[in-house]
Protein backbone atom coordinates (compact mmCIF):
# COMPACT_ATOMS: atom_id res chain seq x y z
CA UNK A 1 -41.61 -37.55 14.25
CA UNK A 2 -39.65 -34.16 15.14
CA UNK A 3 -36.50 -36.41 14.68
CA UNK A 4 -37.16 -37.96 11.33
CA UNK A 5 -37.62 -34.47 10.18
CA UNK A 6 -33.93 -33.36 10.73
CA UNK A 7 -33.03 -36.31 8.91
CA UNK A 8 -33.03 -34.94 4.83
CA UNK A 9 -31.69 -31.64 6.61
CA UNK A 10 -28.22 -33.86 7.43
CA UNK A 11 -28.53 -36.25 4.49
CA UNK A 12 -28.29 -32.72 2.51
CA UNK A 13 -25.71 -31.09 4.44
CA UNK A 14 -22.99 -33.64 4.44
CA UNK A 15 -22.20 -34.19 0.58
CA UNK A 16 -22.48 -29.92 0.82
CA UNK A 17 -19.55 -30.21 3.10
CA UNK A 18 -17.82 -32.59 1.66
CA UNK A 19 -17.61 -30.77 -1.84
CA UNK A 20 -16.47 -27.61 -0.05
CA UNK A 21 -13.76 -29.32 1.68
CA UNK A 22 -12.99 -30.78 -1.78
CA UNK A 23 -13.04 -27.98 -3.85
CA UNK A 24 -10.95 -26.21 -0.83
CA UNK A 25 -8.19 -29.26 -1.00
CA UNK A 26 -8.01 -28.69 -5.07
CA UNK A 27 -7.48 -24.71 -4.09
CA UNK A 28 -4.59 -25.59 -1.68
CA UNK A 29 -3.01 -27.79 -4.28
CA UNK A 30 -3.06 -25.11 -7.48
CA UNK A 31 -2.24 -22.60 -5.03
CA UNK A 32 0.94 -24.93 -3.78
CA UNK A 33 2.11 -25.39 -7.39
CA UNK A 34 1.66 -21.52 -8.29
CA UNK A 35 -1.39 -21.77 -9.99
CA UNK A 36 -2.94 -19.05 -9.24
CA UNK A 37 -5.30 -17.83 -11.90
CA UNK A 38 -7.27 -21.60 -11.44
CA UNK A 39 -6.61 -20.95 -7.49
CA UNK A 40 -8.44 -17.68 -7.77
CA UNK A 41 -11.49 -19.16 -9.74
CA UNK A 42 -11.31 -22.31 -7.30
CA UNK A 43 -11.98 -20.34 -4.61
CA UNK A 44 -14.22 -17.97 -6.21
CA UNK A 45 -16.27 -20.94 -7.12
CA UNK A 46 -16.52 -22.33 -3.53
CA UNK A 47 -18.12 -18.58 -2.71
CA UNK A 48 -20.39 -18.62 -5.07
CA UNK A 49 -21.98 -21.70 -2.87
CA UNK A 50 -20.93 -20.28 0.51
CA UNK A 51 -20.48 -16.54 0.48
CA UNK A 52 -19.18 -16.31 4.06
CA UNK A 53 -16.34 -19.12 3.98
CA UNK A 54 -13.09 -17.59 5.45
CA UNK A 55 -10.68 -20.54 3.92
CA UNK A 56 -11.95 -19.43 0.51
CA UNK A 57 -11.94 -15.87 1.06
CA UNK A 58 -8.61 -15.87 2.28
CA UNK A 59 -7.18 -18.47 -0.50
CA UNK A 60 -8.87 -15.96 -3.12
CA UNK A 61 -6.86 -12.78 -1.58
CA UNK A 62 -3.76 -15.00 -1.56
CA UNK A 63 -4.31 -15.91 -5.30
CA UNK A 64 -5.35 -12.81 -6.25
CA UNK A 65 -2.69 -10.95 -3.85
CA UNK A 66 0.22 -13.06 -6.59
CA UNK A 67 -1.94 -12.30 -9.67
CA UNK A 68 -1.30 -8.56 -8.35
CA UNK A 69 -4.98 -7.95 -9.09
CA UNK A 70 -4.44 -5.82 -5.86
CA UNK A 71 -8.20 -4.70 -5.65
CA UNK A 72 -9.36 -8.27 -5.71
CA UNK A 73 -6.56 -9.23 -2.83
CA UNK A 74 -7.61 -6.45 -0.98
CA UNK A 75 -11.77 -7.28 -1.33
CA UNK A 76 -11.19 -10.78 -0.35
CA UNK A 77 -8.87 -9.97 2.62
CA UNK A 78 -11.29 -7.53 4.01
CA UNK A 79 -13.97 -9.93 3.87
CA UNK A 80 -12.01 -11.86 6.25
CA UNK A 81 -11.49 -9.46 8.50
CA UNK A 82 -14.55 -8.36 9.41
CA UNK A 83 -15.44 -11.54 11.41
CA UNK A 84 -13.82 -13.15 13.76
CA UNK A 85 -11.83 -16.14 13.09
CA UNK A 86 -8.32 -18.35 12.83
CA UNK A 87 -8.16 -16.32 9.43
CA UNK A 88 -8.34 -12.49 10.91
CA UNK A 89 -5.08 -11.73 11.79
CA UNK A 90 -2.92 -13.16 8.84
CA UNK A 91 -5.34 -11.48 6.55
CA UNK A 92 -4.94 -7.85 8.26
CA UNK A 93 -0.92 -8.80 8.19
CA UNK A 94 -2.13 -9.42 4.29
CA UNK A 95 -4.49 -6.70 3.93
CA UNK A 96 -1.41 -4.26 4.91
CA UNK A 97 1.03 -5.90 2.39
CA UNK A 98 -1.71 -5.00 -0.53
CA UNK A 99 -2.18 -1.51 0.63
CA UNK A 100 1.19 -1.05 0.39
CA UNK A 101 1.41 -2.52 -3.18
CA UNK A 102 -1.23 -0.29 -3.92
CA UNK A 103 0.48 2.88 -2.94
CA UNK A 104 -1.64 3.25 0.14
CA UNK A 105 0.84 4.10 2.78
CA UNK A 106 -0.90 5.45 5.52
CA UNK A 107 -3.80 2.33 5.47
CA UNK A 108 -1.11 -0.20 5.14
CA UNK A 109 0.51 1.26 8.75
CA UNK A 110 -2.84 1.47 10.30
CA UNK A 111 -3.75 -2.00 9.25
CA UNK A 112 -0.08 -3.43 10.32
CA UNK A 113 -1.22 -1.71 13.73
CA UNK A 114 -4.04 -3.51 13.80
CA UNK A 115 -2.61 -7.04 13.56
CA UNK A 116 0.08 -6.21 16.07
CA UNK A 117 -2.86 -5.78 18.68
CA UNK A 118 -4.34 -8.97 17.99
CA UNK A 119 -0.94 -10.32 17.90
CA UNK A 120 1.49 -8.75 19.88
CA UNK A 121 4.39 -11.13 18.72
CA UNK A 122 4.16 -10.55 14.91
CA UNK A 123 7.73 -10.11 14.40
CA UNK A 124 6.38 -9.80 10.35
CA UNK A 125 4.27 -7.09 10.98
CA UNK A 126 6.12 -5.29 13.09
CA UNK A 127 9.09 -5.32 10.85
CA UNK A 128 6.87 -4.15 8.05
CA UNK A 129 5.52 -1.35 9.89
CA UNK A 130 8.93 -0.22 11.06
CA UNK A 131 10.43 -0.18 7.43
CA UNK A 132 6.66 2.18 6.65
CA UNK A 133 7.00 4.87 9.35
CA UNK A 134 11.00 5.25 8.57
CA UNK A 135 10.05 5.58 4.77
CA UNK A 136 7.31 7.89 6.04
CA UNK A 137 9.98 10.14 8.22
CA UNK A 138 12.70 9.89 5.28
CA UNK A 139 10.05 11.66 2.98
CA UNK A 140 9.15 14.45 5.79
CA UNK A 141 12.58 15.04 6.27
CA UNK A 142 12.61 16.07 2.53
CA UNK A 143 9.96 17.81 2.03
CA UNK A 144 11.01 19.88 4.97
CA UNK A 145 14.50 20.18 3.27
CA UNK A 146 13.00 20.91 -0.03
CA UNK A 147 10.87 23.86 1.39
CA UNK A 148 13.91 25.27 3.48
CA UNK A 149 15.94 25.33 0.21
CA UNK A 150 12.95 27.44 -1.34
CA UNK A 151 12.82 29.61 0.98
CA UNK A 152 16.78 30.46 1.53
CA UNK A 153 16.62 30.99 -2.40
CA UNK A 154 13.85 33.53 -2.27
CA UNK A 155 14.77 35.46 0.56
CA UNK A 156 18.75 35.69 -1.00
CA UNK A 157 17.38 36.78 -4.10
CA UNK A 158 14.98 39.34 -2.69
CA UNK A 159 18.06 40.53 -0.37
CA UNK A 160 20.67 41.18 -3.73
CA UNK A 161 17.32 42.91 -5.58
CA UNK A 162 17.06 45.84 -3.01
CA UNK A 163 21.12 45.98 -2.87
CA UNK A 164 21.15 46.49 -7.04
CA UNK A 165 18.51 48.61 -6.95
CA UNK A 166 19.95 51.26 -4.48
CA UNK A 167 22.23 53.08 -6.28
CA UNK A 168 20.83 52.41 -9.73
CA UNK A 169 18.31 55.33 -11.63
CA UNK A 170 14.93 54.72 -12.54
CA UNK A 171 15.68 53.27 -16.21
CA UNK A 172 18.78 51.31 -14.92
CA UNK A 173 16.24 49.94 -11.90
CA UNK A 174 12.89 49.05 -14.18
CA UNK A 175 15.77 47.06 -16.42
CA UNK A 176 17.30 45.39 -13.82
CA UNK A 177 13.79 44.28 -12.58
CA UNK A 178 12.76 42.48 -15.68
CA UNK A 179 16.44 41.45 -15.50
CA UNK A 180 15.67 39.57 -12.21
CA UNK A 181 12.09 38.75 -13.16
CA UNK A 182 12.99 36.91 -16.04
CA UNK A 183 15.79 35.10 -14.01
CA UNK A 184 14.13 34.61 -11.42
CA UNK A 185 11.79 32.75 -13.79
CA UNK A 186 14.80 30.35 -14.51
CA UNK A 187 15.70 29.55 -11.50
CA UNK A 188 12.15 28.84 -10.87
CA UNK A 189 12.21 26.88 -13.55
CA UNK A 190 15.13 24.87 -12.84
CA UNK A 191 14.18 23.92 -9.14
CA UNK A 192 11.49 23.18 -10.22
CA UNK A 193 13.30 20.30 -13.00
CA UNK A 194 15.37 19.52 -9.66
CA UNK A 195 12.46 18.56 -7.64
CA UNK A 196 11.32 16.75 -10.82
CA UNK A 197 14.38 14.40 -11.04
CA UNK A 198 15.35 14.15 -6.89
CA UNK A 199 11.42 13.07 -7.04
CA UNK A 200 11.49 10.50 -9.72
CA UNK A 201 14.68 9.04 -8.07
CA UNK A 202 14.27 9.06 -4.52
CA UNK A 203 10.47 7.18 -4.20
CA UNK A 204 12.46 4.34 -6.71
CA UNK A 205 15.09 3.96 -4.16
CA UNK A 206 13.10 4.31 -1.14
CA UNK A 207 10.49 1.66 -2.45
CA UNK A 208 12.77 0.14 -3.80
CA UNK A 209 14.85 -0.87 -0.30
CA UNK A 210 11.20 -1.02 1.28
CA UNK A 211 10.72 -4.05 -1.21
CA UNK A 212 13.79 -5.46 -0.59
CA UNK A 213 13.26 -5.86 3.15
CA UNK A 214 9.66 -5.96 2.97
CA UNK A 215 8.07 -9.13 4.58
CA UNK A 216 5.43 -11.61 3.61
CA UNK A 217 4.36 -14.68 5.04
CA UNK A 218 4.39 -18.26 4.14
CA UNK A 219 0.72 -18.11 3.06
């Protein structure tokens, strides 16, 4: 009797599997032909019925990944990573690729990291992470240029203020002082516009060549 209880249990389960295996094959095909809006709601639809189904997860992140609905790429790949499975690693390589879309630098090198300890021969992620941390040392090395420029301008301006105002008289000082206050104001003014445009250019070019060279998989 135990026995013929398990038996509506598997007459149940089958078709269930069979339709998710279905539904998956119809997400692989509209994913294939660059589909991916339908993709996306394929795959949604399959986790509507099974919530914890890596294949879909992952095809959903893919889809949503091309859609560059970045926050919906980077849910589904997460979802994938927290368990264990064939899936894990590709979706961490994946998960780091949308960070970086998203502007999230420093996750997208900690989550390259990641996959390269699961998978010590991901020439992908390595590459990727390589092109990150020299982006990342390009902008320190500016920022740290940028600040050393300040600071040579300031102390050269403070340095001809106390020569002018040596020999000058107390009127001929106080107007030389709102003299250098209101060009120092300027120049202020003007590094400031510098900074603007080398800012506005640089990040384009630097992203720019990261995009170029940056990798993705074969999903």
């Amino acid at each position: 009797m135990r026995k013929l209880l398990f038996l509506p249990l598997l007459l149940i389960s089958f078709p269930l599997i069979a339709g998710v295996q279905g539904d998956l094959r119809q997400g692989g095909k509209l994913y294939q032909h660059k589909k991916y809006g339908q993709a996306f709601a394929k795959y949604n639809e399959i986790l509507q019925k099974d919530s914890q189904n890596q294949d879909a997860a992952f095809g959903a992140g893919a889809s949503a990944y091309y859609l560059k609905d970045y926050k919906a790429a980077e849910a589904a790949f997460k979802q994938v990573t927290q368990q264990e499975s064939v899936r894990n690693q590709d979706a961490l390589f994946n998960l780091g690729n949308t960070y970086y879309r998203e502007g999230q630098k420093e996750k997208a090198i900690a989550t390259y990291r990641q996959a390269i300890l699961k998978n010590p021969q991901d020439k992908e992620a390595i590459h990727n992470l390589q092109i990150l941390l020299q982006e990342q040392q390009n902008q320190n090395n500016q920022n740290d240029q940028n600040k050393q420029n300040q600071n040579d301008s300031s102390s050269n301006q403070q340095q001809g203020d106390q020569e002018n105002q040596a020999g000058n008289s107390p009127q001929q000082q106080e107007q030389q002082q709102q003299q250098s206050s209101q060009d120092s104001e300027k120049e202020a003014a003007q590094r400031v516009m510098q900074m603007a445009r080398e800012n506005e250019h640089k990040p384009t070019t630097q992203t720019g060549a990261a995009n170029e060279n940056l990798v993705e998989k074969d999903w």
